[in-house]
C-alpha atoms as a PDB file:
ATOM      1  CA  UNK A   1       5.531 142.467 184.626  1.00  0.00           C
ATOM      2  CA  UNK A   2       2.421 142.683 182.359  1.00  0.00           C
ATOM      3  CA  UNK A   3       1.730 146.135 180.484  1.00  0.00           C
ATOM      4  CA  UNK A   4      -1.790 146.227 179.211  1.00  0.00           C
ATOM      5  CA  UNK A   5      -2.582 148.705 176.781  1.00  0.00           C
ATOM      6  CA  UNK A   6      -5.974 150.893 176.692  1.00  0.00           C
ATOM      7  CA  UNK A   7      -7.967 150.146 173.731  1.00  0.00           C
ATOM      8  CA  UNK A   8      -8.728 153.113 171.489  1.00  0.00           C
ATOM      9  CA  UNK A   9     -10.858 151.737 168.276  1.00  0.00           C
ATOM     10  CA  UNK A  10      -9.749 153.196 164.930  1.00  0.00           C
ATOM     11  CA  UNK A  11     -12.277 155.516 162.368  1.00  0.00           C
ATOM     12  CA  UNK A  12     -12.881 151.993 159.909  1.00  0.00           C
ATOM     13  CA  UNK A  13     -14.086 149.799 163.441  1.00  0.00           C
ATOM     14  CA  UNK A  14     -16.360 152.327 164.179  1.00  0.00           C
ATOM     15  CA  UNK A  15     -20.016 151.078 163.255  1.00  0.00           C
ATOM     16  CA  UNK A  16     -23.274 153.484 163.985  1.00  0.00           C
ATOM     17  CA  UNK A  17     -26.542 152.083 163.911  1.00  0.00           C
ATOM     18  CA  UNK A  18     -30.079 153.977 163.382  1.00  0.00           C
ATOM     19  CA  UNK A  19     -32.070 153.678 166.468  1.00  0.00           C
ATOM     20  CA  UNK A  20     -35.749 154.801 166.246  1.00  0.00           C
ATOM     21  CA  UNK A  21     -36.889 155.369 170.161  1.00  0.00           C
ATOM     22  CA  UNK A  22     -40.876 156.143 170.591  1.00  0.00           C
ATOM     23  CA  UNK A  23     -41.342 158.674 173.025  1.00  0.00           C
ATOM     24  CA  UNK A  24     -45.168 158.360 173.915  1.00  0.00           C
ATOM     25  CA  UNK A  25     -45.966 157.929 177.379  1.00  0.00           C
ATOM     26  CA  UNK A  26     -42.108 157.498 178.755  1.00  0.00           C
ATOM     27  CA  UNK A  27     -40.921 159.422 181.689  1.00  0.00           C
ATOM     28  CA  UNK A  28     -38.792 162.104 180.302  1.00  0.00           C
ATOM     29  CA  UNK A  29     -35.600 161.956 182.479  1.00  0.00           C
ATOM     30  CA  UNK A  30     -36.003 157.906 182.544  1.00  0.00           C
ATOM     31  CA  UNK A  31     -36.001 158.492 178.231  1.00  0.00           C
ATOM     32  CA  UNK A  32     -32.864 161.398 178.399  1.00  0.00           C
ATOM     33  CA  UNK A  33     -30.416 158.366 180.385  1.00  0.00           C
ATOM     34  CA  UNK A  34     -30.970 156.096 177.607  1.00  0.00           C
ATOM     35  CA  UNK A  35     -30.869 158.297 174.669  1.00  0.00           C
ATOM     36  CA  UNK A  36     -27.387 160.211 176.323  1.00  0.00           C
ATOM     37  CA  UNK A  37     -26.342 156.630 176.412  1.00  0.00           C
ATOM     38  CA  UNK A  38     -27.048 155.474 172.892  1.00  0.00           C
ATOM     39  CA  UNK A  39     -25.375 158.471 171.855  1.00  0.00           C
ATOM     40  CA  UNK A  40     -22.369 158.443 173.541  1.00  0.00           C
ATOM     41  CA  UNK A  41     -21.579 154.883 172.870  1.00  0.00           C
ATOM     42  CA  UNK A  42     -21.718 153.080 176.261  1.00  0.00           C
ATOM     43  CA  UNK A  43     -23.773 150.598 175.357  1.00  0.00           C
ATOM     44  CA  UNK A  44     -20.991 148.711 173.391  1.00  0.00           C
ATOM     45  CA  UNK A  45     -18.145 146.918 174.562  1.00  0.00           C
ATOM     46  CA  UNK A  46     -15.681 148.890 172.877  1.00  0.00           C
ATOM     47  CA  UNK A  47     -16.463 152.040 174.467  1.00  0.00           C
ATOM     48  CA  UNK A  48     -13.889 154.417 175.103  1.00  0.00           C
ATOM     49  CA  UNK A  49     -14.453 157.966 177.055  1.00  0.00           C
ATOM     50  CA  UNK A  50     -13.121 160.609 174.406  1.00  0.00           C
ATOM     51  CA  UNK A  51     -13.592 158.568 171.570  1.00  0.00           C
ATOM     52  CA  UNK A  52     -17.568 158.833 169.254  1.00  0.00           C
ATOM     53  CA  UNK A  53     -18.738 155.528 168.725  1.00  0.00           C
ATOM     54  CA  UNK A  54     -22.600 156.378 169.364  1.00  0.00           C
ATOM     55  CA  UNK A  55     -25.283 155.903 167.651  1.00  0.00           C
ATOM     56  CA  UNK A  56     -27.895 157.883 165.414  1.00  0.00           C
ATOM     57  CA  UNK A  57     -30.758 158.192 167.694  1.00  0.00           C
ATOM     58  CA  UNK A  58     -34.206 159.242 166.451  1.00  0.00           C
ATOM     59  CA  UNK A  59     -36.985 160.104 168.660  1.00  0.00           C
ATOM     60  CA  UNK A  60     -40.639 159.931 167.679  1.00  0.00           C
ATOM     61  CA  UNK A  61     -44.035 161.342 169.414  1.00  0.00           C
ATOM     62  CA  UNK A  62     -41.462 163.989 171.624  1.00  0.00           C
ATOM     63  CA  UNK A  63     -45.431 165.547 171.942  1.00  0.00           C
ATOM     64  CA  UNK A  64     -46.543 162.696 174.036  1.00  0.00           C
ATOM     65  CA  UNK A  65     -43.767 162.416 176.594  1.00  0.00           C
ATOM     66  CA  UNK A  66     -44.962 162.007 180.193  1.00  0.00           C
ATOM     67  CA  UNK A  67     -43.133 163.976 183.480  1.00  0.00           C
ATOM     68  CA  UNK A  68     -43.093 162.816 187.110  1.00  0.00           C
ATOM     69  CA  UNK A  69     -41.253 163.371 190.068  1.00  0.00           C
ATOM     70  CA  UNK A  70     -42.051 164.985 193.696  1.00  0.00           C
ATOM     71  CA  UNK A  71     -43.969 168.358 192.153  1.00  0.00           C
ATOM     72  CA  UNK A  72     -45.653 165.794 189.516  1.00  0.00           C
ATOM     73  CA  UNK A  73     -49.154 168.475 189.926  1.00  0.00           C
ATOM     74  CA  UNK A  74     -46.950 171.561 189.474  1.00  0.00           C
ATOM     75  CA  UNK A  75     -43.932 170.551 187.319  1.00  0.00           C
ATOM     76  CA  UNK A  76     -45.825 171.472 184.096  1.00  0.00           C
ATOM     77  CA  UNK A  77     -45.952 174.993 185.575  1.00  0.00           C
ATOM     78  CA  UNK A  78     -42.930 175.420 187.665  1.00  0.00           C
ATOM     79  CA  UNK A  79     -40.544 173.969 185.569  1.00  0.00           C
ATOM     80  CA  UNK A  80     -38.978 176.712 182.945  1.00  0.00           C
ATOM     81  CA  UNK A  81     -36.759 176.868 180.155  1.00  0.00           C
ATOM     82  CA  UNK A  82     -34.846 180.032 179.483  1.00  0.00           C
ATOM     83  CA  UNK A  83     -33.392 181.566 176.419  1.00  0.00           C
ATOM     84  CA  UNK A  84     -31.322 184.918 176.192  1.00  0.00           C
ATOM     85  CA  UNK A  85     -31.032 186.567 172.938  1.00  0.00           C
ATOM     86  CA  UNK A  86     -27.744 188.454 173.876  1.00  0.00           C
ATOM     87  CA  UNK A  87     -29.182 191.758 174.005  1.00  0.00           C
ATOM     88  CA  UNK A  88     -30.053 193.650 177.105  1.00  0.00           C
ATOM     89  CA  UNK A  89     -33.444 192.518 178.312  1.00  0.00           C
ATOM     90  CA  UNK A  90     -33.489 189.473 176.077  1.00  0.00           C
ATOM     91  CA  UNK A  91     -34.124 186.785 178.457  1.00  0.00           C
ATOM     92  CA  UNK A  92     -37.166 184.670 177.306  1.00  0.00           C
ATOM     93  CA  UNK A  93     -38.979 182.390 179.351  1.00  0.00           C
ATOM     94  CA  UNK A  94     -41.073 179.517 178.802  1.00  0.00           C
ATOM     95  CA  UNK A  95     -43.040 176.707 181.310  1.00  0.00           C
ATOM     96  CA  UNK A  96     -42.995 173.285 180.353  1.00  0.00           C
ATOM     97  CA  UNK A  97     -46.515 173.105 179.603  1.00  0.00           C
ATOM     98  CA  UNK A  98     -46.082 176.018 176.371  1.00  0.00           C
ATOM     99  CA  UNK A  99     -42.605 174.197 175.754  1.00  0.00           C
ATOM    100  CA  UNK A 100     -45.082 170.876 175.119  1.00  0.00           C
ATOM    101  CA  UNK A 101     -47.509 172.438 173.084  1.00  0.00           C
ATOM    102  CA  UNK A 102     -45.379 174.913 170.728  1.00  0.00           C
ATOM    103  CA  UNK A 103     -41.862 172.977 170.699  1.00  0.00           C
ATOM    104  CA  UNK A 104     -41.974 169.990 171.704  1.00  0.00           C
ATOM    105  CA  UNK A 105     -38.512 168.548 170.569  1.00  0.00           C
ATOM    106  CA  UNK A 106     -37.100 170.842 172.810  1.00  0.00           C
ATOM    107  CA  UNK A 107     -37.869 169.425 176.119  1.00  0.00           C
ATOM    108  CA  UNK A 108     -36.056 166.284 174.866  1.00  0.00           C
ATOM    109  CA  UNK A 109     -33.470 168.163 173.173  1.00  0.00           C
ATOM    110  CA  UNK A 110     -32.355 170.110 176.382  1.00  0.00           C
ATOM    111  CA  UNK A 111     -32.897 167.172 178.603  1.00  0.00           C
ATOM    112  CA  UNK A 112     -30.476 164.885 176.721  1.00  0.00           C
ATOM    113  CA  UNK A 113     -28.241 167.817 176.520  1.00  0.00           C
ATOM    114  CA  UNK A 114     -27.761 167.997 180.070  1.00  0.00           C
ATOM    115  CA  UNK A 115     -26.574 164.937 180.066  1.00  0.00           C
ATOM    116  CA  UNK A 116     -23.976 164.530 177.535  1.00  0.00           C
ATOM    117  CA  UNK A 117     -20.277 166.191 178.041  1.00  0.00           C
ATOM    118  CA  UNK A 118     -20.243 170.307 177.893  1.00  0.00           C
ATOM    119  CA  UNK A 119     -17.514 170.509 175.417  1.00  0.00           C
ATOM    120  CA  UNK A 120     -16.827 170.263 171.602  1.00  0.00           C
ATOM    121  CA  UNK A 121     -17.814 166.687 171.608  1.00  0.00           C
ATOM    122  CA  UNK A 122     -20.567 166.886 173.207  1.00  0.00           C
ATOM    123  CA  UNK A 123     -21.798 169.034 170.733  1.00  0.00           C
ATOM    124  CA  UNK A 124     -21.190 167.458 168.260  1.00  0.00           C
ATOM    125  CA  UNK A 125     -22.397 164.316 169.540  1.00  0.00           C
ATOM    126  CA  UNK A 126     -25.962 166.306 170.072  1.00  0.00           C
ATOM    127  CA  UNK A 127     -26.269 166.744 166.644  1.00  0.00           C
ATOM    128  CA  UNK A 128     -26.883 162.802 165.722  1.00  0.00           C
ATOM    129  CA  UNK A 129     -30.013 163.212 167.484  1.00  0.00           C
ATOM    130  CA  UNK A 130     -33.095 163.695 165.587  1.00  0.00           C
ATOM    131  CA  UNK A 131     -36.364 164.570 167.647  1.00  0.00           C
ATOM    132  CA  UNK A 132     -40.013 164.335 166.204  1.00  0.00           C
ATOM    133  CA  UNK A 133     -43.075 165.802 167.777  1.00  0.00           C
ATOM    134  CA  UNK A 134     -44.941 163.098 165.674  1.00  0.00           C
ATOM    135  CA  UNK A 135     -45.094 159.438 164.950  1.00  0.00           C
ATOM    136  CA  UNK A 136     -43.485 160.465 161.378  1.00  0.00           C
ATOM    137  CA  UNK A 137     -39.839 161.267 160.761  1.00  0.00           C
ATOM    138  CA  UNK A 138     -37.714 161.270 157.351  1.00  0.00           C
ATOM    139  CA  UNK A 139     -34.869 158.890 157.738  1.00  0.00           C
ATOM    140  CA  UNK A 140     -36.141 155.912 156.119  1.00  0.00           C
ATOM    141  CA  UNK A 141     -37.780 152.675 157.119  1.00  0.00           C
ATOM    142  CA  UNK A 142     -36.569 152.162 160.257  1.00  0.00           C
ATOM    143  CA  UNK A 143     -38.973 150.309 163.280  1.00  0.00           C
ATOM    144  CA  UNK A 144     -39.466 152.041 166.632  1.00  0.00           C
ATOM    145  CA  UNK A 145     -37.696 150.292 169.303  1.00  0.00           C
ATOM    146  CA  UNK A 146     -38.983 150.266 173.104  1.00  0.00           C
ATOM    147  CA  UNK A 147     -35.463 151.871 174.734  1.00  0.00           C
ATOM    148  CA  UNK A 148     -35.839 150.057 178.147  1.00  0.00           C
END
């Protein structure tokens, strides 16, 4: 009889790379898969569910992201993000189209966040990812890569 054991990597064979993903004219649910991928770690072979091994993602020109889908004409008006404050009446409202043009990081930010595990370490893991609503971002000379 054969017992194979599950593979669980320890903190010093960890290794997290910078990735620098340019945002301009990608479709943003297309862009959320790979970034929620990058982050969580399932593009290496030593993935293991429960364990971080992602990478640092950083996302460039969030202000140029495109949006598709069956209401393509509408979906920059129907589609809304909502915020409550916590007090009574504090539920805030925005379309995607104001979300675009005020906050633009936040369309990326939520979609990638729907995507990753709704617990501590999915929290956690949300906070290695940097979003830009510009070409420019602070973490050194890294090169954009095309996240296909």
């Amino acid at each position: 009889m054969k017992v194979y054991k599950s593979y669980y990597p320890k903190a010093a064979e960890i290794e997290r790379a910078w990735v620098v993903v340019d945002a301009a004219g990608q479709n943003l649910g297309r862009l959320a898969t790979k970034i929620a991928s990058l982050l969580l770690g399932k593009h290496k072979p030593t993935f293991t569910p429960g364990v971080e091994l992602g990478d640092y993602v950083i996302v460039i020109n969030a202000q140029k992201i495109a949006v598709t889908g069956t209401k393509t004409s509408t979906k920059l008006t129907t589609k809304m993000y909502h915020h409550h404050s916590g007090y009574p009446g504090g539920l805030k409202t925005i379309s995607l189209r104001d979300q675009l043009q005020t906050r633009p990081e936040r369309v990326i930010r939520s979609a990638v966040w729907g995507m990753l595990p709704h617990n501590r370490m999915g929290r956690h893991i949300l906070k290695n990812l940097k979003v830009y609503a510009g070409p420019e971002h602070p973490h050194g000379p890294q090169k954009p890569q095309q996240v296909a």
